[in-house]
N, C-alpha and C. Protein backbone atom coordinates (compact mmCIF):
# COMPACT_ATOMS: atom_id res chain seq x y z
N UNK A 1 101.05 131.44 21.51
CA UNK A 1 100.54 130.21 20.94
C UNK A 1 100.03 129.34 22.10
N UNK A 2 98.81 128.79 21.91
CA UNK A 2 98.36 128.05 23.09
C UNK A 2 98.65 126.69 23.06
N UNK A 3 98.82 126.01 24.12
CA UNK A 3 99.72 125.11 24.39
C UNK A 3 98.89 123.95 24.91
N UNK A 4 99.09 122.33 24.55
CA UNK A 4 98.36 121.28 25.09
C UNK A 4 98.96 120.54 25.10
N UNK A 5 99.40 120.08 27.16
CA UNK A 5 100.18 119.14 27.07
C UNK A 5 99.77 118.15 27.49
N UNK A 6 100.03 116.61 27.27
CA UNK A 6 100.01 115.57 27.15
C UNK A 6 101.11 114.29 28.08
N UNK A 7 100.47 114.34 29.17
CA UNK A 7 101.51 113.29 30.05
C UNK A 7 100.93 112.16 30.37
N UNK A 8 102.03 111.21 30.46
CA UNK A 8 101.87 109.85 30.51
C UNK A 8 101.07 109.21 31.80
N UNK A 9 100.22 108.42 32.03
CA UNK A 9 99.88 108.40 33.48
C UNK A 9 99.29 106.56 33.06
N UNK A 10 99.31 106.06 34.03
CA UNK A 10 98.27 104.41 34.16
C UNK A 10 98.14 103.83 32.37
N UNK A 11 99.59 103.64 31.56
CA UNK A 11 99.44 103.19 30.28
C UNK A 11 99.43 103.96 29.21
N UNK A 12 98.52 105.23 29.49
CA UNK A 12 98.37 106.24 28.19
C UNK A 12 98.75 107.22 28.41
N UNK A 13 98.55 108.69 27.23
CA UNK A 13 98.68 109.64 27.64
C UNK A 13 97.11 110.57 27.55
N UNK A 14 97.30 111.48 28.47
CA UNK A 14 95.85 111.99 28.91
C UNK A 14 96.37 113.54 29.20
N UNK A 15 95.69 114.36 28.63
CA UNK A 15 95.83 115.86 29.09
C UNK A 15 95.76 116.30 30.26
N UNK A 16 97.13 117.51 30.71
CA UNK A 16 97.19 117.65 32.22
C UNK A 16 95.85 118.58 32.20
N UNK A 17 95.44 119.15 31.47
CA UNK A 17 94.09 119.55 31.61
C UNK A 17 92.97 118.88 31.27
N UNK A 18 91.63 119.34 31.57
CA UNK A 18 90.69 119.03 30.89
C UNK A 18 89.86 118.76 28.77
N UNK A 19 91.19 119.71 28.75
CA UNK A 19 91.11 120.25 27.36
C UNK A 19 90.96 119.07 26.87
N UNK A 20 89.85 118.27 25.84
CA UNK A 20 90.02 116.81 25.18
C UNK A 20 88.37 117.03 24.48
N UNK A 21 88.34 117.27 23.53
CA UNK A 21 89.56 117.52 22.49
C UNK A 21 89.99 118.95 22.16
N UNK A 22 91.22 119.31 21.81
CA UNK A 22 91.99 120.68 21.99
C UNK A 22 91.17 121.69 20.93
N UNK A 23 90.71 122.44 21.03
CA UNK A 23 89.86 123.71 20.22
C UNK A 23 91.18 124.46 19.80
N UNK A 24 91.10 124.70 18.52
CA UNK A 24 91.93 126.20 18.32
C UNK A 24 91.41 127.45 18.40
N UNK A 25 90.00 126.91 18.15
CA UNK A 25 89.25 129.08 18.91
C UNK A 25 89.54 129.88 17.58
N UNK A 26 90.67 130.96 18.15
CA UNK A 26 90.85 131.96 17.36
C UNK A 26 92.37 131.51 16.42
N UNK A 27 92.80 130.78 16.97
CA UNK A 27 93.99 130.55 16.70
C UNK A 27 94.35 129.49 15.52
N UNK A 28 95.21 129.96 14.43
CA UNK A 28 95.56 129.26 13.82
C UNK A 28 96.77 127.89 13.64
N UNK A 29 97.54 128.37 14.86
CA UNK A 29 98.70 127.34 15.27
C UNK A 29 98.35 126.92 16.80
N UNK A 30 98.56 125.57 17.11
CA UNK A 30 98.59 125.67 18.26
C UNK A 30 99.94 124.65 18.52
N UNK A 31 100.87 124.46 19.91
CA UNK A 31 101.60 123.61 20.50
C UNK A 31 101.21 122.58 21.15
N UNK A 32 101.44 121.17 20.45
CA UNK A 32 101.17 119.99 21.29
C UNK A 32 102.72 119.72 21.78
N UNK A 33 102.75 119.56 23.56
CA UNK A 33 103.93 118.90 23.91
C UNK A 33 103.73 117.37 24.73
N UNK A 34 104.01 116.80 23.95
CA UNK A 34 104.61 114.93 24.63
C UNK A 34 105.15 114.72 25.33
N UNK A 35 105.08 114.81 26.89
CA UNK A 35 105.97 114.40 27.86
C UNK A 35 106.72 113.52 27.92
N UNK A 36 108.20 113.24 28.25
CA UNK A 36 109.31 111.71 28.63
C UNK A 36 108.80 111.52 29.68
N UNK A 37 109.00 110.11 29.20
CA UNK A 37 108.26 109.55 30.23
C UNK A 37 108.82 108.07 30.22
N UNK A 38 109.55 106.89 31.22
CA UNK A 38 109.94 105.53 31.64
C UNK A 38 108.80 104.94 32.18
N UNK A 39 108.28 104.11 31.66
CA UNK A 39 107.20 103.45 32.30
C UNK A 39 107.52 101.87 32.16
N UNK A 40 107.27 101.05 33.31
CA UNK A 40 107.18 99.46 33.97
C UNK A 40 106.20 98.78 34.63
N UNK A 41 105.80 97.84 34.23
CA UNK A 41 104.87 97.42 35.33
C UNK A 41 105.63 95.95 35.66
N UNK A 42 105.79 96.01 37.07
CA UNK A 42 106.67 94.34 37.35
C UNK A 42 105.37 93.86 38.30
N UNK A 43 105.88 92.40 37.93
CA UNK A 43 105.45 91.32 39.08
C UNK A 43 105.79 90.66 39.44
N UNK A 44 105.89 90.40 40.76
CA UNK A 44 107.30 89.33 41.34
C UNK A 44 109.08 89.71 40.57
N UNK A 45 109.47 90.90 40.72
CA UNK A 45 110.09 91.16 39.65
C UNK A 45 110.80 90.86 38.42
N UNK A 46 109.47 90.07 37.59
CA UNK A 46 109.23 90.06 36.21
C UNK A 46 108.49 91.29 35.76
N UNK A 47 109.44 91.99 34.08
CA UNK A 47 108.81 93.40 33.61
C UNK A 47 107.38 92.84 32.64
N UNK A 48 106.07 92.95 32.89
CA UNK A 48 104.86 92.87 32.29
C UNK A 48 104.99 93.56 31.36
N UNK A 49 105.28 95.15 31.37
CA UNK A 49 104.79 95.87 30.37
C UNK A 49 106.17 97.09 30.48
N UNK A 50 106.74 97.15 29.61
CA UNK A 50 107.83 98.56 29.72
C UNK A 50 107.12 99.64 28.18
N UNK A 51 107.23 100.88 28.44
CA UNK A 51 107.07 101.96 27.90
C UNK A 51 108.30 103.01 27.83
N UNK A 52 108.68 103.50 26.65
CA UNK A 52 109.72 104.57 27.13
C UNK A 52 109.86 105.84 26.51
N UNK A 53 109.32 106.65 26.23
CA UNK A 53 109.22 107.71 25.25
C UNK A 53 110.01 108.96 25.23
N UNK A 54 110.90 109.20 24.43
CA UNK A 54 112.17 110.37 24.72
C UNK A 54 110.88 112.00 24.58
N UNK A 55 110.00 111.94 24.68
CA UNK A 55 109.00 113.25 24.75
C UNK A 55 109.36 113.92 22.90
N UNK A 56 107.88 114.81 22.86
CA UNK A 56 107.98 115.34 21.36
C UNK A 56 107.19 116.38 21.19
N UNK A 57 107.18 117.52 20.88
CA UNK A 57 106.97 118.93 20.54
C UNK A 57 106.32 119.00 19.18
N UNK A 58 105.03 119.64 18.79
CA UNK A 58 104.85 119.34 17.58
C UNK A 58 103.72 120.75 17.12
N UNK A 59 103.99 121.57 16.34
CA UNK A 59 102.78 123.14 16.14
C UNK A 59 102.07 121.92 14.96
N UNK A 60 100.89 122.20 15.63
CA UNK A 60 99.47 121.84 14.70
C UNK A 60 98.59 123.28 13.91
N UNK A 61 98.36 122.87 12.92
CA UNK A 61 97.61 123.82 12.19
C UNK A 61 96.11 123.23 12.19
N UNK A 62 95.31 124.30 12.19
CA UNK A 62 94.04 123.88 11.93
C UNK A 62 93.66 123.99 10.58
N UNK A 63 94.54 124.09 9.55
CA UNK A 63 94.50 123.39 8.48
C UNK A 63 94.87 121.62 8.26
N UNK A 64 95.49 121.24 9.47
CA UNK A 64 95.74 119.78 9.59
C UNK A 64 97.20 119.49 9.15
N UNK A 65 98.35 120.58 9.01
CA UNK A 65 99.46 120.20 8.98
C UNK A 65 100.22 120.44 10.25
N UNK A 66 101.10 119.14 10.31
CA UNK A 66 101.80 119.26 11.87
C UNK A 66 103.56 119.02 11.38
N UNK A 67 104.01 119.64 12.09
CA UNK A 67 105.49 120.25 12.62
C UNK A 67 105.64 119.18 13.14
N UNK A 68 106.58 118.46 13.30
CA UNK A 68 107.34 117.59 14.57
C UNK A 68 108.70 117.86 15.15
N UNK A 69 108.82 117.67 16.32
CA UNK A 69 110.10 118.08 16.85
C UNK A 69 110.28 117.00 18.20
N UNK A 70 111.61 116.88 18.14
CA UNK A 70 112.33 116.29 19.39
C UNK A 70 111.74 117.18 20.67
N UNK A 71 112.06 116.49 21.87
CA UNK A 71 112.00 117.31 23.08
C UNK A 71 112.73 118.70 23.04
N UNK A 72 113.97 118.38 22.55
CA UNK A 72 114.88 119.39 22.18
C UNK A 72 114.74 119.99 20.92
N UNK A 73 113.77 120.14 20.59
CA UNK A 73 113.26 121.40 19.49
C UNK A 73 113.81 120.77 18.14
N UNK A 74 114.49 119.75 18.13
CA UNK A 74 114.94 119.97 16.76
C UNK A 74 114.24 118.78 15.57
N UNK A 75 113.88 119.06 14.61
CA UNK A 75 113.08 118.87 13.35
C UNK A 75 113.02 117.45 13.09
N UNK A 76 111.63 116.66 12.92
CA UNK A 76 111.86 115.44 13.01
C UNK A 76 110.91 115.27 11.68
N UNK A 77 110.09 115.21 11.52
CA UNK A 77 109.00 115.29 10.47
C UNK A 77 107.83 116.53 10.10
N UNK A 78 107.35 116.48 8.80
CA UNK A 78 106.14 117.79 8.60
C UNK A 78 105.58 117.62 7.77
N UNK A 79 103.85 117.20 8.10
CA UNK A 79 102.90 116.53 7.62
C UNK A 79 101.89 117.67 6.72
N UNK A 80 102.06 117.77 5.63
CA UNK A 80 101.40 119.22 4.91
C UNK A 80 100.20 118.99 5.30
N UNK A 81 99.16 120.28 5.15
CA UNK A 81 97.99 120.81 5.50
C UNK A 81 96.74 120.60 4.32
N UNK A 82 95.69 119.99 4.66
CA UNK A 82 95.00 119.91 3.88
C UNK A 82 94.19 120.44 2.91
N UNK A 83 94.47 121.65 3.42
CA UNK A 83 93.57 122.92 2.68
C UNK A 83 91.74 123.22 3.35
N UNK A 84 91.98 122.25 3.97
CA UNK A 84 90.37 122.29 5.00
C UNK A 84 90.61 122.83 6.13
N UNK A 85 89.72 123.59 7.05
CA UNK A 85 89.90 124.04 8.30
C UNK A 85 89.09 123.05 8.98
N UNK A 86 89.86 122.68 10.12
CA UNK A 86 89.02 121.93 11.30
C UNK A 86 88.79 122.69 12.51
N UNK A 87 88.14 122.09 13.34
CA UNK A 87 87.96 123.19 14.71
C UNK A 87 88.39 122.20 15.42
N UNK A 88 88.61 121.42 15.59
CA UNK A 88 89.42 120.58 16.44
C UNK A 88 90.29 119.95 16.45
N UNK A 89 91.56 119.03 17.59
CA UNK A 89 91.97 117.62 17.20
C UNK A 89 91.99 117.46 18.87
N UNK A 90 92.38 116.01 17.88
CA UNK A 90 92.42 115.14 19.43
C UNK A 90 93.77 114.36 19.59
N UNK A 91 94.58 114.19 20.66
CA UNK A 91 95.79 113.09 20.25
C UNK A 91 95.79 111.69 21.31
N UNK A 92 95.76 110.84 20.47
CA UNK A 92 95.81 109.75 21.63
C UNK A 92 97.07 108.74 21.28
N UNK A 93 97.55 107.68 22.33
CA UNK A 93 98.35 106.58 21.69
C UNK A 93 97.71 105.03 21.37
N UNK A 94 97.95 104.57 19.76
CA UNK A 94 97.33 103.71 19.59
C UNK A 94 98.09 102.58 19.15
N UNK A 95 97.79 101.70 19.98
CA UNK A 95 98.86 100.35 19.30
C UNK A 95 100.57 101.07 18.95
N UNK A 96 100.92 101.47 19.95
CA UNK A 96 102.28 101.79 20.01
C UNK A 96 102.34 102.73 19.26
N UNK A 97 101.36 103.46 18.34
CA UNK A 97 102.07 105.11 17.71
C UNK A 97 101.20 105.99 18.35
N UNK A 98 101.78 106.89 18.13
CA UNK A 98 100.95 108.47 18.07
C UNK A 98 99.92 108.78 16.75
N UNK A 99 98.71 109.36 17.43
CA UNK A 99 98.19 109.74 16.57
C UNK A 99 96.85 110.54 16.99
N UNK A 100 97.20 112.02 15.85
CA UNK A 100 96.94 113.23 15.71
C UNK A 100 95.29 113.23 14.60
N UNK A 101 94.08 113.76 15.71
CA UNK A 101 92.94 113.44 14.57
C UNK A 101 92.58 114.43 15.11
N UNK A 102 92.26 114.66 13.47
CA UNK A 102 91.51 116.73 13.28
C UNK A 102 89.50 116.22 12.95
N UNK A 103 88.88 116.95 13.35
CA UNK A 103 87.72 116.52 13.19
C UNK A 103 86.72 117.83 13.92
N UNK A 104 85.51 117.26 14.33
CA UNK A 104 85.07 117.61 15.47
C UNK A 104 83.72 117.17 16.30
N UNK A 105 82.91 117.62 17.06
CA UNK A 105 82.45 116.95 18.06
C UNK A 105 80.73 117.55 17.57
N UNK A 106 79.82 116.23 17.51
CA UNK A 106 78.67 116.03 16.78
C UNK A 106 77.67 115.87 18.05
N UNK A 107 76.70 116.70 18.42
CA UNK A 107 75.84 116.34 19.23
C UNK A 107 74.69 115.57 18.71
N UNK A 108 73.95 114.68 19.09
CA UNK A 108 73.49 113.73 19.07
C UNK A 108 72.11 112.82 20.10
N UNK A 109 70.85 113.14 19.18
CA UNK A 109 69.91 113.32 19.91
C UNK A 109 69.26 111.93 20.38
N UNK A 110 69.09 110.98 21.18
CA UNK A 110 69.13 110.03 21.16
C UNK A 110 67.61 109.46 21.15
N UNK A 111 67.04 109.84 21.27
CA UNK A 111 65.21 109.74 21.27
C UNK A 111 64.76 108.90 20.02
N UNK A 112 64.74 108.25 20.21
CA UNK A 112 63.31 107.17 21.14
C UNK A 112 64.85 106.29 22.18
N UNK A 113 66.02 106.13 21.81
CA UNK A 113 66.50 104.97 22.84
C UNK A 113 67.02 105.81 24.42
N UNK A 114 66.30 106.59 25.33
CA UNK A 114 66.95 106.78 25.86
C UNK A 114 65.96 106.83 27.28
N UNK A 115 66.48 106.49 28.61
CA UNK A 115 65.57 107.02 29.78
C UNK A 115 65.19 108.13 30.51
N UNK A 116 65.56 109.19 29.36
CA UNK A 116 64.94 110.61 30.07
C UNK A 116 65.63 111.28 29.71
N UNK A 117 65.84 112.44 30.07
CA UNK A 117 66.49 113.52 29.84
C UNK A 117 67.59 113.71 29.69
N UNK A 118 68.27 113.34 30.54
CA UNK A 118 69.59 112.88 31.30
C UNK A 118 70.75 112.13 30.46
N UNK A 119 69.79 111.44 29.25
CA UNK A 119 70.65 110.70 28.44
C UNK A 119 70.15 111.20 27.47
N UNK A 120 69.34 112.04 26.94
CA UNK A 120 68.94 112.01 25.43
C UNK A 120 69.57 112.16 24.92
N UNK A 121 70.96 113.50 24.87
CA UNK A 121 72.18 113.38 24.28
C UNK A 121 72.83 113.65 24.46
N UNK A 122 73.80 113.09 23.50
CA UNK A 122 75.16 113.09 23.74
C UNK A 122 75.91 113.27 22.56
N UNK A 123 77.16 113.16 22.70
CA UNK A 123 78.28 113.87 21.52
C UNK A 123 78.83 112.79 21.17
N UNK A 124 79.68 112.78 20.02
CA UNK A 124 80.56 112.16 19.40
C UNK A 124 81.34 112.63 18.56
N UNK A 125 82.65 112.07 18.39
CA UNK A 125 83.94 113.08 17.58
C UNK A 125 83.85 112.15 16.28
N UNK A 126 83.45 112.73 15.15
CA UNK A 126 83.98 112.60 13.87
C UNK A 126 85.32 113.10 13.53
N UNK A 127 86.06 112.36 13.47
CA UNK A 127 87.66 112.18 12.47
C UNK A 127 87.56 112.01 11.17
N UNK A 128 87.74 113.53 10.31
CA UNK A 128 87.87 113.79 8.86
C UNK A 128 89.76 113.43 8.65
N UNK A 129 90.24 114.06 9.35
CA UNK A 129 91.77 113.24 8.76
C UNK A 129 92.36 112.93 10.20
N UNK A 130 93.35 112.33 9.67
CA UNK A 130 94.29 111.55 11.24
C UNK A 130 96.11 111.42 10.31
N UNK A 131 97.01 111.58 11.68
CA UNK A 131 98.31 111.42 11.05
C UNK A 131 98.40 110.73 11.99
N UNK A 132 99.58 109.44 11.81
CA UNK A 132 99.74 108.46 12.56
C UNK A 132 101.63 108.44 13.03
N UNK A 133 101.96 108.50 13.56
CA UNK A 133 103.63 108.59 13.52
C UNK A 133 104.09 107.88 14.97
C-alpha cells in the first residue's frame, strides 16, 4: 500500500515529499500518516501560537471513504465511500481541523490574459467531495 506522509513544519502540514496532490495510480487504497508533532511560537517568553497533535493514520479509498486511526493503530472514525472514483486527494489543515479532498487537477488555458508562453497555463484542483475531522 503506498504511503503519504504528512509532517508538521512553519504552522502547517506539508508532504515529506513532493507528492501534492497524492495520485492513487493503480491503487485502490492508499495510507495517509499524520505526524506528532508540539509546536510554539514565543516572544519575549510569551506563547503566540501553541499547536499539539497526538499524530493519525488513516487508509483512503479512491472511492472517497477513509479509515481513521490513532498513531497507535487503533480505530477512531470511518467515513463511507461515495460510490464515485476519484484520481486524487489532497490533505491540508484548515482552521484547526483536518481535511481530506478527493477531486482532481484541471489544466487551464489562459489566453488572451497571459504574457507568453510561460504563463498560458496552468492547473487547478477541483474538490468534488471533502471530509473534515
Amino acid at each position: 500500500m503506498k504511503e503519504y506522509i504528512y509532517s508538521f513544519k512553519g504552522g502547517n502540514y506539508y508532504p515529506d515529499a513532493t507528492d501534492s496532490p497524492a495520485v492513487f495510480g493503480e491503487e485502490e487504497r492508499v495510507r495517509l500518516i499524520i505526524e506528532p508533532c508540539e509546536y510554539e511560537i514565543k516572544l519575549s517568553g510569551e506563547i503566540l501560537n501553541k499547536f499539539s497533535c497526538k499524530g493519525y493514520k488513516a487508509e483512503i479509498s479512491d472511492r472517497g471513504g477513509v479509515n481513521l486511526y490513532d498513531y497507535g493503530n487503533n480505530p477512531i472514525a470511518s467515513f463511507d465511500e461515495t460510490g464515485e472514483k476519484y484520481l486524487e486527494f489532497r490533505f491540508e489543515m484548515k482552521d484547526g481541523a483536518f481535511v481530506i479532498s478527493f477531486g482532481h487537477t484541471e489544466t487551464v488555458d489562459n489566453y488572451p490574459n497571459c504574457d507568453g508562453e510561460y504563463d498560458r497555463w496552468s492547473t487547478r484542483w477541483i474538490a468534488e467531495h471533502k471530509i473534515k475531522f
